[in-house]
Each structure stands twice: as C-alpha cells, then as structure tokens.
C-alpha atoms as a PDB file:
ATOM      1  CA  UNK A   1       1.091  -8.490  -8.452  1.00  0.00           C
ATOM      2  CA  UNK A   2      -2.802  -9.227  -9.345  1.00  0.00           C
ATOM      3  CA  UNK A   3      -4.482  -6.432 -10.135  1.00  0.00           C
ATOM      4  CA  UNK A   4      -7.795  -6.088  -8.321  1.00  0.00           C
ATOM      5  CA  UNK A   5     -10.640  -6.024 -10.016  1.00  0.00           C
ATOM      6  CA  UNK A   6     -12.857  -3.677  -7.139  1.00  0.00           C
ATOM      7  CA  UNK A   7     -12.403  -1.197  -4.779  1.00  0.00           C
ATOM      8  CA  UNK A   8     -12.220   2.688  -4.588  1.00  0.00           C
ATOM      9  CA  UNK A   9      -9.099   4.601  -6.056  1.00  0.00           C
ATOM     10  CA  UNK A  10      -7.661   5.139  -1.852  1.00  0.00           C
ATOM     11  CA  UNK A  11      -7.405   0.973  -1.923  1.00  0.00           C
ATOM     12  CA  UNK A  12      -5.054   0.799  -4.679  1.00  0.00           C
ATOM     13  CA  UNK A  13      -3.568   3.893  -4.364  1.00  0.00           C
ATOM     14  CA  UNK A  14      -2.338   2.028  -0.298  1.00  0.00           C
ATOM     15  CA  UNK A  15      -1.897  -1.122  -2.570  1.00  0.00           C
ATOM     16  CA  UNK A  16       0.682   0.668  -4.851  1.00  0.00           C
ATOM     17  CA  UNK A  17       2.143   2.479  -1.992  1.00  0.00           C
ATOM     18  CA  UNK A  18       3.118  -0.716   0.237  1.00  0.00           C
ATOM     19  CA  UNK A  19       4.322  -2.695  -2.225  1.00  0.00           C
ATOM     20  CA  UNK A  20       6.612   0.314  -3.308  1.00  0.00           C
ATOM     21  CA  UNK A  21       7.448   0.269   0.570  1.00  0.00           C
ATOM     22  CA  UNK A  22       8.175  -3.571   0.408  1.00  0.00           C
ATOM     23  CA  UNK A  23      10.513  -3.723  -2.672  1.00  0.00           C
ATOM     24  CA  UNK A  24      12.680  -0.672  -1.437  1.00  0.00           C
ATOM     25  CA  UNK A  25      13.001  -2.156   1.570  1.00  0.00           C
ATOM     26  CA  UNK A  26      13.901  -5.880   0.206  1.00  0.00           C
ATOM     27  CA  UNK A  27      16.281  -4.044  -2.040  1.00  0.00           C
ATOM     28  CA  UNK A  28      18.030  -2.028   1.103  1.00  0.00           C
ATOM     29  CA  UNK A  29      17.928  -5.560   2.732  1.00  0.00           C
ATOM     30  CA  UNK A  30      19.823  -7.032  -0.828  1.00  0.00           C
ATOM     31  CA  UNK A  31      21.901  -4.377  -0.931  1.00  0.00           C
ATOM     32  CA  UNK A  32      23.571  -4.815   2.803  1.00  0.00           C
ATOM     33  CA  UNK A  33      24.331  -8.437   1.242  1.00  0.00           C
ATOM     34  CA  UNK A  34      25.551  -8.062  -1.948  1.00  0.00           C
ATOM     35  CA  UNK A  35      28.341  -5.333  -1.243  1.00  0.00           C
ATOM     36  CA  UNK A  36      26.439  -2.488   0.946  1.00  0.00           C
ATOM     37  CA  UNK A  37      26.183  -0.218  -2.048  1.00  0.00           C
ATOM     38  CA  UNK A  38      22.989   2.402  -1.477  1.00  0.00           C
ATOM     39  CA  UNK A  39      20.131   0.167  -3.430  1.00  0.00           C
ATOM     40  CA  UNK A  40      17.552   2.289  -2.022  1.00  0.00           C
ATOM     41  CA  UNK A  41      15.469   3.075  -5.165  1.00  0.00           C
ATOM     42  CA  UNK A  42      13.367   6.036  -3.117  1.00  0.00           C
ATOM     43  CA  UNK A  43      16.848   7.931  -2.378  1.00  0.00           C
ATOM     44  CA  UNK A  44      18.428   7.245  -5.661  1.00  0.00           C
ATOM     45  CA  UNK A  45      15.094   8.597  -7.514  1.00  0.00           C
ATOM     46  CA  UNK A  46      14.547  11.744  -5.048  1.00  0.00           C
ATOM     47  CA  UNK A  47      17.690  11.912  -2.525  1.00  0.00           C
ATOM     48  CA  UNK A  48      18.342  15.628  -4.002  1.00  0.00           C
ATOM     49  CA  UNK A  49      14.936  16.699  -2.634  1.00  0.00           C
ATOM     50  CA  UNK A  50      15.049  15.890   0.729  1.00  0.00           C
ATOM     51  CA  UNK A  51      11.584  17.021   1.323  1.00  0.00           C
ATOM     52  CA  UNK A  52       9.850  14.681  -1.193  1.00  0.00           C
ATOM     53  CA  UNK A  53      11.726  11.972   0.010  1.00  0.00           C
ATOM     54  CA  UNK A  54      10.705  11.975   3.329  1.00  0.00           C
ATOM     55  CA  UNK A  55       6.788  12.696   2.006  1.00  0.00           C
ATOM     56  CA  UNK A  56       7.290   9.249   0.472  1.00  0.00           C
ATOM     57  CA  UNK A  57       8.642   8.011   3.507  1.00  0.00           C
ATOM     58  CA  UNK A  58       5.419   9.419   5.622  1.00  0.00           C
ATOM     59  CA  UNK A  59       3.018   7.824   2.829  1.00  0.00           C
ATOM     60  CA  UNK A  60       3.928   4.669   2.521  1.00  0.00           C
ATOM     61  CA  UNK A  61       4.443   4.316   6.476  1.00  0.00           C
ATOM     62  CA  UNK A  62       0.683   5.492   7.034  1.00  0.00           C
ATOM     63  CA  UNK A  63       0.089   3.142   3.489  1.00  0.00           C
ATOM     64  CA  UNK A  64       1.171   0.434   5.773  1.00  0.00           C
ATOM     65  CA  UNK A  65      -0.787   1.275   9.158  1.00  0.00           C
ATOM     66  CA  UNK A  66      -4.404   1.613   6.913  1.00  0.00           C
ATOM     67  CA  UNK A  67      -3.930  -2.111   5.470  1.00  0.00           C
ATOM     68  CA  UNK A  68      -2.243  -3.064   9.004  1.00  0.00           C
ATOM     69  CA  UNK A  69      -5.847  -1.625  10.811  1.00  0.00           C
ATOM     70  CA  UNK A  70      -7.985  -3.193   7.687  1.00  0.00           C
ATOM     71  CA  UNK A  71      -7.817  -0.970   5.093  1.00  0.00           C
ATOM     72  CA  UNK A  72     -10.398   1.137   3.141  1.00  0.00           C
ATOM     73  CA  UNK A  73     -13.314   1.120   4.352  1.00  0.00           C
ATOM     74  CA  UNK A  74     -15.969   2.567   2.302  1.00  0.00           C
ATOM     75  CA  UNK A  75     -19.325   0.781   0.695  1.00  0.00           C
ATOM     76  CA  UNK A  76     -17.299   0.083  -2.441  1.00  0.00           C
ATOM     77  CA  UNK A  77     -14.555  -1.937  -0.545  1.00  0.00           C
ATOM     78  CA  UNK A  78     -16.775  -3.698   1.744  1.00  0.00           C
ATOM     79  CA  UNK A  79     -18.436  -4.812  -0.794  1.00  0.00           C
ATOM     80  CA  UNK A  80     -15.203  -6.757  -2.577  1.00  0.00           C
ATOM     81  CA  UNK A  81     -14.794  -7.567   0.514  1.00  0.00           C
ATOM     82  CA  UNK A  82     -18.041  -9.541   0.446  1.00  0.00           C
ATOM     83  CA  UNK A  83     -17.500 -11.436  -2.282  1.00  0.00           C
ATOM     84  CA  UNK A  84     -18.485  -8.723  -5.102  1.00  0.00           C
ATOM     85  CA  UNK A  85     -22.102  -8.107  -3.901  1.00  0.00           C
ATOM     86  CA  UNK A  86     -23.351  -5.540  -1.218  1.00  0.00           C
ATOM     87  CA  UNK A  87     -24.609  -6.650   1.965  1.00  0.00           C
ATOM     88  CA  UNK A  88     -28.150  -5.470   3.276  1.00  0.00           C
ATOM     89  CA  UNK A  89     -28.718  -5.102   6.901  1.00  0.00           C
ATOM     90  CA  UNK A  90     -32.059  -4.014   6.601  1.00  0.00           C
ATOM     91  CA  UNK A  91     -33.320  -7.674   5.548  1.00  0.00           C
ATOM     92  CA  UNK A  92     -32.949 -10.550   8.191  1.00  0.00           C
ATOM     93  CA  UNK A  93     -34.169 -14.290   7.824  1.00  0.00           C
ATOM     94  CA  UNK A  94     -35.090 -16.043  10.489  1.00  0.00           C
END
C-alpha cells in the first residue's frame, strides 16, 4: 500500500479502514477454500466483545460508502486531488 503523501487525517483514517475491510474479507473468501476454518481476523481479534465487533463492522461499511460517493471532501483533499496545488475560482482567463 503507498502511503499518501496529502490529505486530511478523515482520508486516511477511510483509507486504513477499507483496506482493513478488503483483507478480512479476502481472508473469509481464502478461508471458505482452504478448509472453511473461521479466518476472519476482525472476529478472531474482538469476537468476545460483540459490541466492538460490530462498531468495526459499521465503520468500515460507511469507510466504504465515503470513498464509493468520492471521498473526503475538504480544501486539503481537493487540493491532492488537483495535482498538489489549490484551485482558485475567483481568477478566470479568457
């Protein structure tokens, strides 16, 4: 995984959470293949606290729906977004 160089703490913070989201669910997906043993690494980590688990659950599913819809958008992401530098509306060429 590259880190990113830019954006505000909520973009990697969503980063971090979907690709947790991904590899548990790759590693559900290995473990129906390679003998159906429980390889879910969110349930082996905090399957005594049901409660937590499911938090987890919640934030990486709305993780996934903010990068689905675009992602962060504040002035600090936009501007990654825009190739490093801010963009100002205020000045037009014509």
């Amino acid at each position: 995984m590259m880190a990113k160089s830019c954006g505000c703490l909520a973009s990697k913070v969503l980063d971090v959470l979907v690709v947790i989201g991904a590899l548990n669910w790759g590693l559900v997906g290995l473990g129906g293949f390679f003998g159906g043993g429980n390889w879910n690494v969110v349930n082996l980590l905090f399957g005594s606290w049901a409660w937590l688990e499911w938090l987890i659950y919640v934030l990486v599913g709305v993780a996934g729906v903010i990068t689905l819809v675009g992602g962060c958008k504040c002035s600090k992401c936009k501007a990654c977004n825009n190739g490093g530098m801010m963009k100002n509306d205020s000045t037009t060429t014509v």
